[in-house]
Protein backbone atom coordinates (compact mmCIF):
# COMPACT_ATOMS: atom_id res chain seq x y z
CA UNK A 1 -10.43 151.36 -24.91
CA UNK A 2 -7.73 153.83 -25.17
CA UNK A 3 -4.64 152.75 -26.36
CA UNK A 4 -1.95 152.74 -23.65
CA UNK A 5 -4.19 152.27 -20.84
CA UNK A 6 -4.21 150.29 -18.56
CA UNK A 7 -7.23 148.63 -16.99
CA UNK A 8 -7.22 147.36 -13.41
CA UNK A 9 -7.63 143.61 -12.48
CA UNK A 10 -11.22 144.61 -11.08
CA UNK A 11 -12.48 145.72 -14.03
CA UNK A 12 -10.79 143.19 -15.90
CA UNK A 13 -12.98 140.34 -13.71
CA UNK A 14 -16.03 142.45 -14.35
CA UNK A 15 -15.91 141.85 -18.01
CA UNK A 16 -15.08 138.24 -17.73
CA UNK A 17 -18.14 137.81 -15.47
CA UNK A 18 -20.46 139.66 -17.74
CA UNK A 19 -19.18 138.01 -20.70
CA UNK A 20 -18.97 134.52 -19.44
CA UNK A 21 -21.43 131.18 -20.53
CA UNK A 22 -21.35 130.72 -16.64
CA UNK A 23 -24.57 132.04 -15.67
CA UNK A 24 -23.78 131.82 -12.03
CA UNK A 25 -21.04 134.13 -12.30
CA UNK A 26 -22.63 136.54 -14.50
CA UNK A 27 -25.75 136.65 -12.10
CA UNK A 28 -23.95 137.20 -9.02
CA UNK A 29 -21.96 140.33 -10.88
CA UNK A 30 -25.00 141.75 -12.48
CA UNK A 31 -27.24 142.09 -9.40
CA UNK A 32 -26.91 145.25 -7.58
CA UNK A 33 -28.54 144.18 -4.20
CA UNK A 34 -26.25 142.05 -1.61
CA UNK A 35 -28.97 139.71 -0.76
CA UNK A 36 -29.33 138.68 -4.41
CA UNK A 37 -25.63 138.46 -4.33
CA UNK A 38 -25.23 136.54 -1.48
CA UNK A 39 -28.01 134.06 -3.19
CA UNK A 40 -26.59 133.43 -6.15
CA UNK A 41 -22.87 133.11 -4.55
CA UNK A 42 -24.50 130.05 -2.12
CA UNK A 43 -25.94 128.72 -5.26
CA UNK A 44 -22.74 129.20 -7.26
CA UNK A 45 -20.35 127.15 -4.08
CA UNK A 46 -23.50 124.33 -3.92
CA UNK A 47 -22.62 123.62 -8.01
CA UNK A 48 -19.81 123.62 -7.76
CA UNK A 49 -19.17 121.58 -4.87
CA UNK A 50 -21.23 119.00 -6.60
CA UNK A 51 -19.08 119.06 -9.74
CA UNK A 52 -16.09 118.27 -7.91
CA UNK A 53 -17.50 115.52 -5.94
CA UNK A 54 -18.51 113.92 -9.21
CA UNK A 55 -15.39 113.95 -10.80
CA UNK A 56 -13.80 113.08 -7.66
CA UNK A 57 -16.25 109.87 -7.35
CA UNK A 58 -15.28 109.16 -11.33
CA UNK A 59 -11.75 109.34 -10.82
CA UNK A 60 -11.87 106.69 -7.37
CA UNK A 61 -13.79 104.34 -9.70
CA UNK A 62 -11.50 104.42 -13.11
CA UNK A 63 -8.60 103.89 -10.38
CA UNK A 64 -10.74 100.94 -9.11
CA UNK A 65 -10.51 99.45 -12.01
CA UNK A 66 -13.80 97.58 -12.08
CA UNK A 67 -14.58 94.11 -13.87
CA UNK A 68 -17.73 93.91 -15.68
CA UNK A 69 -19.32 90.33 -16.11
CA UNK A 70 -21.27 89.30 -19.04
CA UNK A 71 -22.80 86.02 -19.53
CA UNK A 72 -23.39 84.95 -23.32
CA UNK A 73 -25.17 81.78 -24.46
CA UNK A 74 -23.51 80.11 -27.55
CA UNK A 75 -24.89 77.44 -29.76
CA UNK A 76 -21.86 75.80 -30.67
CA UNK A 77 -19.65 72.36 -30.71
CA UNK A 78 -17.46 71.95 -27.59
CA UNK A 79 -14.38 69.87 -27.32
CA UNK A 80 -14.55 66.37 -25.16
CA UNK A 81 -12.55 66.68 -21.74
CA UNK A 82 -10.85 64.53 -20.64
CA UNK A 83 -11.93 61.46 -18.73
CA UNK A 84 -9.01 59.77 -15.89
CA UNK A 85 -10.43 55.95 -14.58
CA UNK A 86 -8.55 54.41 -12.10
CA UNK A 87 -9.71 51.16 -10.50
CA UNK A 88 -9.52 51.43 -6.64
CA UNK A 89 -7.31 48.14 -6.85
CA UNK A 90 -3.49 49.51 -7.87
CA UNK A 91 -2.14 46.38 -8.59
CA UNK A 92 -3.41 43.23 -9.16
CA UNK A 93 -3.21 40.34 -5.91
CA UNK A 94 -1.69 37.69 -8.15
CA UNK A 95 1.11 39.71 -9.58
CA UNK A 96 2.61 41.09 -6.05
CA UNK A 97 2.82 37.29 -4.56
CA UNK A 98 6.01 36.99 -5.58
CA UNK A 99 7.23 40.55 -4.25
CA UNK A 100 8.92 39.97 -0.73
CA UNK A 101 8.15 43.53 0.94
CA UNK A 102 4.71 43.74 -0.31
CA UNK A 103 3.81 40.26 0.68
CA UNK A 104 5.61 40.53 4.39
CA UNK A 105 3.12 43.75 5.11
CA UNK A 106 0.16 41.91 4.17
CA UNK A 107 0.98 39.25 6.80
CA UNK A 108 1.53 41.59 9.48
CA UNK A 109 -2.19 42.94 8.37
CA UNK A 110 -2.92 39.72 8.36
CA UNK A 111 -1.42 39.15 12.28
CA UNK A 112 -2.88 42.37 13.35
CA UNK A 113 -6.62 41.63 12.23
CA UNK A 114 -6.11 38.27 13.26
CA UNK A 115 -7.54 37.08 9.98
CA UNK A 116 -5.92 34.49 7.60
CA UNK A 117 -4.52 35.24 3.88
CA UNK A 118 -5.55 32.03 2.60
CA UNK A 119 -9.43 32.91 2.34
CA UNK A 120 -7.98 35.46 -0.29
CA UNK A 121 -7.74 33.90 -3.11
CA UNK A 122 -5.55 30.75 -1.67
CA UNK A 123 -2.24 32.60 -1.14
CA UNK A 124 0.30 30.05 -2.23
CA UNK A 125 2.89 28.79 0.22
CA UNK A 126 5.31 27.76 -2.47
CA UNK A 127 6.97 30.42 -4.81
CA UNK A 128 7.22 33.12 -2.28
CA UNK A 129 10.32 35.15 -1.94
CA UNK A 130 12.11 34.01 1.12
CA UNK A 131 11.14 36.63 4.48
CA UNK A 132 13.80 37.66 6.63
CA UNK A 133 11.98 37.50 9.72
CA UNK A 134 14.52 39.88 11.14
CA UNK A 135 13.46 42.79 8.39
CA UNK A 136 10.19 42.10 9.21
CA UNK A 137 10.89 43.46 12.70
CA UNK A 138 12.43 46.31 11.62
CA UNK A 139 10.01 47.48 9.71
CA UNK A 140 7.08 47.11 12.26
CA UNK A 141 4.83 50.45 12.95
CA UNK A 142 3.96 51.49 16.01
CA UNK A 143 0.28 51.48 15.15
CA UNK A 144 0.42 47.37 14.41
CA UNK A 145 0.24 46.12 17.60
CA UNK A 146 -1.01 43.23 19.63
CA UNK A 147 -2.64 45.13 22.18
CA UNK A 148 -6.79 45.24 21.32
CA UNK A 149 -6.85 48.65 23.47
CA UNK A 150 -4.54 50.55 20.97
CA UNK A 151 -5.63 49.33 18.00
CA UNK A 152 -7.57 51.75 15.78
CA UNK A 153 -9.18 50.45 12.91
CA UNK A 154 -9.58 54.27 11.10
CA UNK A 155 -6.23 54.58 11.70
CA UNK A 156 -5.30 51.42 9.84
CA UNK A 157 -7.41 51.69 6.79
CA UNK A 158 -5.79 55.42 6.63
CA UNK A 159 -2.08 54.23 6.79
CA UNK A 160 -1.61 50.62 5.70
CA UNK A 161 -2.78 51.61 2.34
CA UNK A 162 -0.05 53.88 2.32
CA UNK A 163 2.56 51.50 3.59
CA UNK A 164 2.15 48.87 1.55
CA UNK A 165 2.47 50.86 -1.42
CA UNK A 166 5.91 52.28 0.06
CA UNK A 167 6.82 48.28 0.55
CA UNK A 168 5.37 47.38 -3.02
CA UNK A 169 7.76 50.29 -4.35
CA UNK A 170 10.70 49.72 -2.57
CA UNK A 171 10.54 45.72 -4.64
CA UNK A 172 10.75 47.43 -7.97
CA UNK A 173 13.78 47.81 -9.67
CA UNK A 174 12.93 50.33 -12.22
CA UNK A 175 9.81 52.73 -11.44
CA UNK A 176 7.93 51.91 -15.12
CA UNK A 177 7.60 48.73 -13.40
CA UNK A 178 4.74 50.28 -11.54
CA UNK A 179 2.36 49.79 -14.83
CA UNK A 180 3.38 46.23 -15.10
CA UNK A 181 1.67 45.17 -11.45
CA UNK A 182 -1.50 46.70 -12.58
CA UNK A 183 -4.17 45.79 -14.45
CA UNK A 184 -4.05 46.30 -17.52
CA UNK A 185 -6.42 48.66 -19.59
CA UNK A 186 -7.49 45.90 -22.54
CA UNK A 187 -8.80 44.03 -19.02
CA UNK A 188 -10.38 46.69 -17.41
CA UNK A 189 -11.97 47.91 -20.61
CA UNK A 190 -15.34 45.78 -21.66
CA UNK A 191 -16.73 48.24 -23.89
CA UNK A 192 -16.30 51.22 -25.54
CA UNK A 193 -18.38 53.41 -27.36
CA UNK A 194 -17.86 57.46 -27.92
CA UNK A 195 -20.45 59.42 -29.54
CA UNK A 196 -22.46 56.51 -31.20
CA UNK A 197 -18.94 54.65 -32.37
CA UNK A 198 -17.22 52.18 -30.98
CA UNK A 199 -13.71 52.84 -29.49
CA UNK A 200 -11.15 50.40 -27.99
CA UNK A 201 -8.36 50.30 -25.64
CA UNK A 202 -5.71 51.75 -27.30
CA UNK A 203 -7.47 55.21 -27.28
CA UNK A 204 -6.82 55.37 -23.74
CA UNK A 205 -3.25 56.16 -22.04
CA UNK A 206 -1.57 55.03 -18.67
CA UNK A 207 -1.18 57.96 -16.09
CA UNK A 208 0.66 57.74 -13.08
CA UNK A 209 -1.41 59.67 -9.69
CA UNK A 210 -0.04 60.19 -6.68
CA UNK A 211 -3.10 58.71 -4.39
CA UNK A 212 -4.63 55.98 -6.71
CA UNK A 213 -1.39 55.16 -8.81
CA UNK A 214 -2.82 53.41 -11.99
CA UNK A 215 -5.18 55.31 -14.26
CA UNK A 216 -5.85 55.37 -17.65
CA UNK A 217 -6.93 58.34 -19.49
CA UNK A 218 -9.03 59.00 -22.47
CA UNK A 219 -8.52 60.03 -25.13
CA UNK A 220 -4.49 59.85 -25.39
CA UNK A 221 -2.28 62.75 -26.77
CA UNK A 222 -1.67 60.58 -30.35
CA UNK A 223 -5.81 60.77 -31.13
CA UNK A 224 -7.07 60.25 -34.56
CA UNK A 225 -10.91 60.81 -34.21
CA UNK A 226 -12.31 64.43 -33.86
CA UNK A 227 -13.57 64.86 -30.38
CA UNK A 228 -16.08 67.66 -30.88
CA UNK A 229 -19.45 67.39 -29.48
CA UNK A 230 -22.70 68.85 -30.71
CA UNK A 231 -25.40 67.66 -28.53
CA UNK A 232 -25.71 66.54 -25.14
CA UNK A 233 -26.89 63.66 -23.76
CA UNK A 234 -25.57 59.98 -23.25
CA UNK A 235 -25.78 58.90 -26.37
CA UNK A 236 -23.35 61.52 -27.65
CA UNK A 237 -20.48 61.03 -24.76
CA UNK A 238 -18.54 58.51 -23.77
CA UNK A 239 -19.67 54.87 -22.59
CA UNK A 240 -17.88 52.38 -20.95
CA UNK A 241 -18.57 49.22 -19.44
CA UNK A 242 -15.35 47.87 -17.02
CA UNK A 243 -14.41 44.89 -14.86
CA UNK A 244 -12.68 46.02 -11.87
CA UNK A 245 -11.89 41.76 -11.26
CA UNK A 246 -12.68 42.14 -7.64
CA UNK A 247 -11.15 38.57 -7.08
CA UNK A 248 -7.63 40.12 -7.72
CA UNK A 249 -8.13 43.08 -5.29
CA UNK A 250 -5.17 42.71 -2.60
CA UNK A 251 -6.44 42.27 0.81
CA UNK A 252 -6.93 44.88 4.03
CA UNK A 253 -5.34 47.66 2.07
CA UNK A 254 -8.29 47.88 -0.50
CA UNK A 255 -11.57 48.20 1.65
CA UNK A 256 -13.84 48.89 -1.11
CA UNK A 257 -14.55 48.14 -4.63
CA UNK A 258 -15.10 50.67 -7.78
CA UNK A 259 -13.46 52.97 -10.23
CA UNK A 260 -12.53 56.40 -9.46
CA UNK A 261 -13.33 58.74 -12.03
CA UNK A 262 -12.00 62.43 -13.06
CA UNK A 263 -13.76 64.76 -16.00
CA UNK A 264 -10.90 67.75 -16.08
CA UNK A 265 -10.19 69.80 -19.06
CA UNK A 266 -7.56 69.09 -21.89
CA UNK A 267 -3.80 68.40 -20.79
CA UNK A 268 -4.46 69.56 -17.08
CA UNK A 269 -4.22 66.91 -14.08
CA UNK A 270 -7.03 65.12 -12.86
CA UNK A 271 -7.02 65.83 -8.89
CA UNK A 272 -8.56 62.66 -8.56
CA UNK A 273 -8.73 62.90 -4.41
CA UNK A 274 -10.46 66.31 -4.42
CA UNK A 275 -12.79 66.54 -7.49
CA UNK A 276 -13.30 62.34 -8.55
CA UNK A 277 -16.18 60.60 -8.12
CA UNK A 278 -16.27 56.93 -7.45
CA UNK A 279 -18.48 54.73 -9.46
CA UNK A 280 -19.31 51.39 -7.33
CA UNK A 281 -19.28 47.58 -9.09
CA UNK A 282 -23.03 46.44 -10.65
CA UNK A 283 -24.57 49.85 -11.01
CA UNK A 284 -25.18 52.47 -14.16
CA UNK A 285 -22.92 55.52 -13.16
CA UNK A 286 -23.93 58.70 -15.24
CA UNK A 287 -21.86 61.48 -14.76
CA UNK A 288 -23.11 64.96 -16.27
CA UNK A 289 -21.12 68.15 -17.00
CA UNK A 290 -21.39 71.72 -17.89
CA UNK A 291 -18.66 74.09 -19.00
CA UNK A 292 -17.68 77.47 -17.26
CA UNK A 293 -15.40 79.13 -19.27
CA UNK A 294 -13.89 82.05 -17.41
CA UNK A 295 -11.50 84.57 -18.79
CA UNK A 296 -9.78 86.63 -16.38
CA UNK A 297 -7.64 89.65 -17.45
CA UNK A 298 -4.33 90.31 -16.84
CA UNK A 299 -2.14 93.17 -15.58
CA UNK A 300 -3.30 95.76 -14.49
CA UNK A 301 -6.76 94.32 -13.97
CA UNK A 302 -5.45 91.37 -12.15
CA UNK A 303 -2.29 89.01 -11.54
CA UNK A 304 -3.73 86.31 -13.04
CA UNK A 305 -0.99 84.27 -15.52
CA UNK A 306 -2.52 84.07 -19.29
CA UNK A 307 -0.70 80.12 -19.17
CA UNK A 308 -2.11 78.18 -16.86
CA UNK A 309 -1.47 74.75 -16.56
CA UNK A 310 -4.07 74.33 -13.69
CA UNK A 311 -8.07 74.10 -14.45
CA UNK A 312 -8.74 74.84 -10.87
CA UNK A 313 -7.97 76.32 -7.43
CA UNK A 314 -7.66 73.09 -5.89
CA UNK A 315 -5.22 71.48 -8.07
CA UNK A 316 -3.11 74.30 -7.79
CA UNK A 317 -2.96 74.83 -4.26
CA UNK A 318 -2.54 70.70 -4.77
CA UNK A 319 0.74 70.92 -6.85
CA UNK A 320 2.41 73.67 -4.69
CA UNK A 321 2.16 71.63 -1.46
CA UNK A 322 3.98 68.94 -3.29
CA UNK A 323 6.62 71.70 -4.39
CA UNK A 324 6.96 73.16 -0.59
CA UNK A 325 7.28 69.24 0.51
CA UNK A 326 10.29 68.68 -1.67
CA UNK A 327 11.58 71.76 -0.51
CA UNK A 328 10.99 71.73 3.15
CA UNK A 329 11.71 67.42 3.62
CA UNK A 330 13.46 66.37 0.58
CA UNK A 331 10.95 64.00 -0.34
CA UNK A 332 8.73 63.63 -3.69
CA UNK A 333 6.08 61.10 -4.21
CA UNK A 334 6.00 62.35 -8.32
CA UNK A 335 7.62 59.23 -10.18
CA UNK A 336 9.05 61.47 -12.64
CA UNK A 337 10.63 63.92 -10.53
CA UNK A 338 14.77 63.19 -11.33
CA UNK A 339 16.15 64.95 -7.88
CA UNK A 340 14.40 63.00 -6.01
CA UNK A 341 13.04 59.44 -5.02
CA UNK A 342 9.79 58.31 -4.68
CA UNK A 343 8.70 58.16 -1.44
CA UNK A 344 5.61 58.38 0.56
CA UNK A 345 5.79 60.81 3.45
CA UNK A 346 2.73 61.96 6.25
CA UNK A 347 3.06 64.62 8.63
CA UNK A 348 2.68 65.05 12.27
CA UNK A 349 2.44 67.62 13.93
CA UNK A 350 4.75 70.24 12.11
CA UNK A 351 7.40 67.65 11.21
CA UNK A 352 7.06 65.45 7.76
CA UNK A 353 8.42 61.51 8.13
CA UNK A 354 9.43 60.43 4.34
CA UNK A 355 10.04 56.67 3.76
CA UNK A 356 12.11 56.52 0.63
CA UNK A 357 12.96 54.03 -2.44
């Protein structure tokens, strides 16, 4: 090339096609006839059409951001859950007989199913805190009445229980008292054994839950022993033998007999009405588990919070109904919620009715 000259932009592409690892490009300049031409041009636009679809299809999935799951088997010792009783009976028949709001709802159960307190377990006449029959008036339901025709017995069993709880509340003076009307674990508790060695009663700690009140948990926060497990099987889990002392169970507003039992993970609550099981009186329960651990990522893969206090979808959604309650009618049923009082509240319709402490 002669210096100072200047070559045109034709030429210029002409040596870039001869001289280029493309052989498309260097075909379609080297053939001289224009049906070879037009060929190799078609085939040319065809590669490169599907080069650009690929890397467009590559680029939609990185910006998908997909989540690959893989499953892996380990041999290994797990930690021990945690196990929530709670008998079916809150509180025990002889210790409320000398509460006057409890007592007064139990006879107008008693009234309603036409059916005598004294065939449960002799309710003393003497001893009693005085009834202002007045009071007693006031706080009659609608759905206690005399009339045969609008009484529903599904409706009773689903709302007395929760009344007389209110009632049994409202005669406490401080709300630790609720422990104090239960039964207590070192009489529930018969035996203990965990893993092959014997435990006792003051393993397990008193929880408070919103439906079933009383509980006990195992093990408590303070443990000592080592809860790992290496093998499954009953002999390596946790055994217990209880007494749920049916005699003490309080009349109409405990229809059946049992414990209700939760297996949740570590320092999470139990949701005993969703996820329990109930264990009936004079029968082996067994109650088998298996482990799912499941580790989601976080931003940007997901929104999923690295803390979280909840083990499951259900006891989430759970607490944040309780949250838009005390928001939306002032009204808790958590004992250890300062702003408010307990209370017990049902809704109807789109409107909540609280009855407070």
């Amino acid at each position: 090339m002669a210096a100072g000259k200047r070559v045109s932009a034709l030429q210029m592409l002409g040596d870039f096609a001869d001289n280029t690892s493309a052989h498309g490009v260097r075909k379609l300049h080297a053939k001289s006839h224009w049906l070879f031409k037009v060929i190799w041009l078609l085939l040319l636009l065809c590669a490169t059409g599907n080069i650009l679809m690929q890397v467009w299809q590559l680029i939609n999935q990185y910006q998908r951001r997909p989540v690959t799951t893989k499953t892996t088997i380990h041999s290994r010792s797990l930690e021990f859950p945690t196990v929530t009783l709670c008998n079916l009976n809150p509180f025990k028949y002889s210790k409320i007989q000398n509460q006057q709001f409890p007592m007064e709802t139990l006879r107008r159960f008693s009234k309603s199913l036409n059916i005598s307190l004294e065939q449960f377990g002799g309710t003393p006449q003497t001893g009693l805190a005085r009834v202002d029959p007045d009071a007693a008036n006031d706080t009659q339901d609608d759905y206690y009445t005399d009339e045969p025709s609008e009484f529903s017995v599904s409706q009773f069993l689903t709302e007395a229980p929760e009344e007389f709880r209110m009632e049994t509340l409202l005669g406490l003076a401080e709300t630790s008292d609720i422990q104090l009307l239960a039964q207590p674990i070192s009489e529930l508790l018969v035996s203990c054994t965990f893993a092959g060695s014997p435990c006792s009663h003051s393993e397990f700690s008193w929880t408070y839950d919103l439906d079933y009140m009383n509980c006990f948990q195992f093990p408590r926060d303070n443990r000592t022993r080592s809860l790992d497990v290496y093998s499954a099987g009953q002999l390596f889990g946790l055994s217990l033998i209880l007494n749920v002392d049916q005699k003490e169970y309080v009349p109409f507003v405990t229809p059946s007999a049992g414990i209700r039992v939760a297996v949740h993970e570590y320092d999470s609550p139990p949701n005993l009405m969703q996820k329990g099981l109930t264990a009936p009186p004079g029968f082996e329960t067994s109650i088998g588990i298996r482990p799912t651990v499941r580790i989601h990522q976080p931003d940007p893969y997901g929104n999923c919070e690295i803390d979280n206090p909840y083990g499951d979808i259900q006891t989430c959604e759970r607490s944040c109904l309780e949250d838009l309650i005390e928001i939306e009618c002032e009204c808790s049923r958590r004992i250890d919620n300062p702003e408010f009082g307990i209370c017990l509240w049902r809704f109807e319709g789109r409107h909540c009715y609280c009855m407070f402490q």
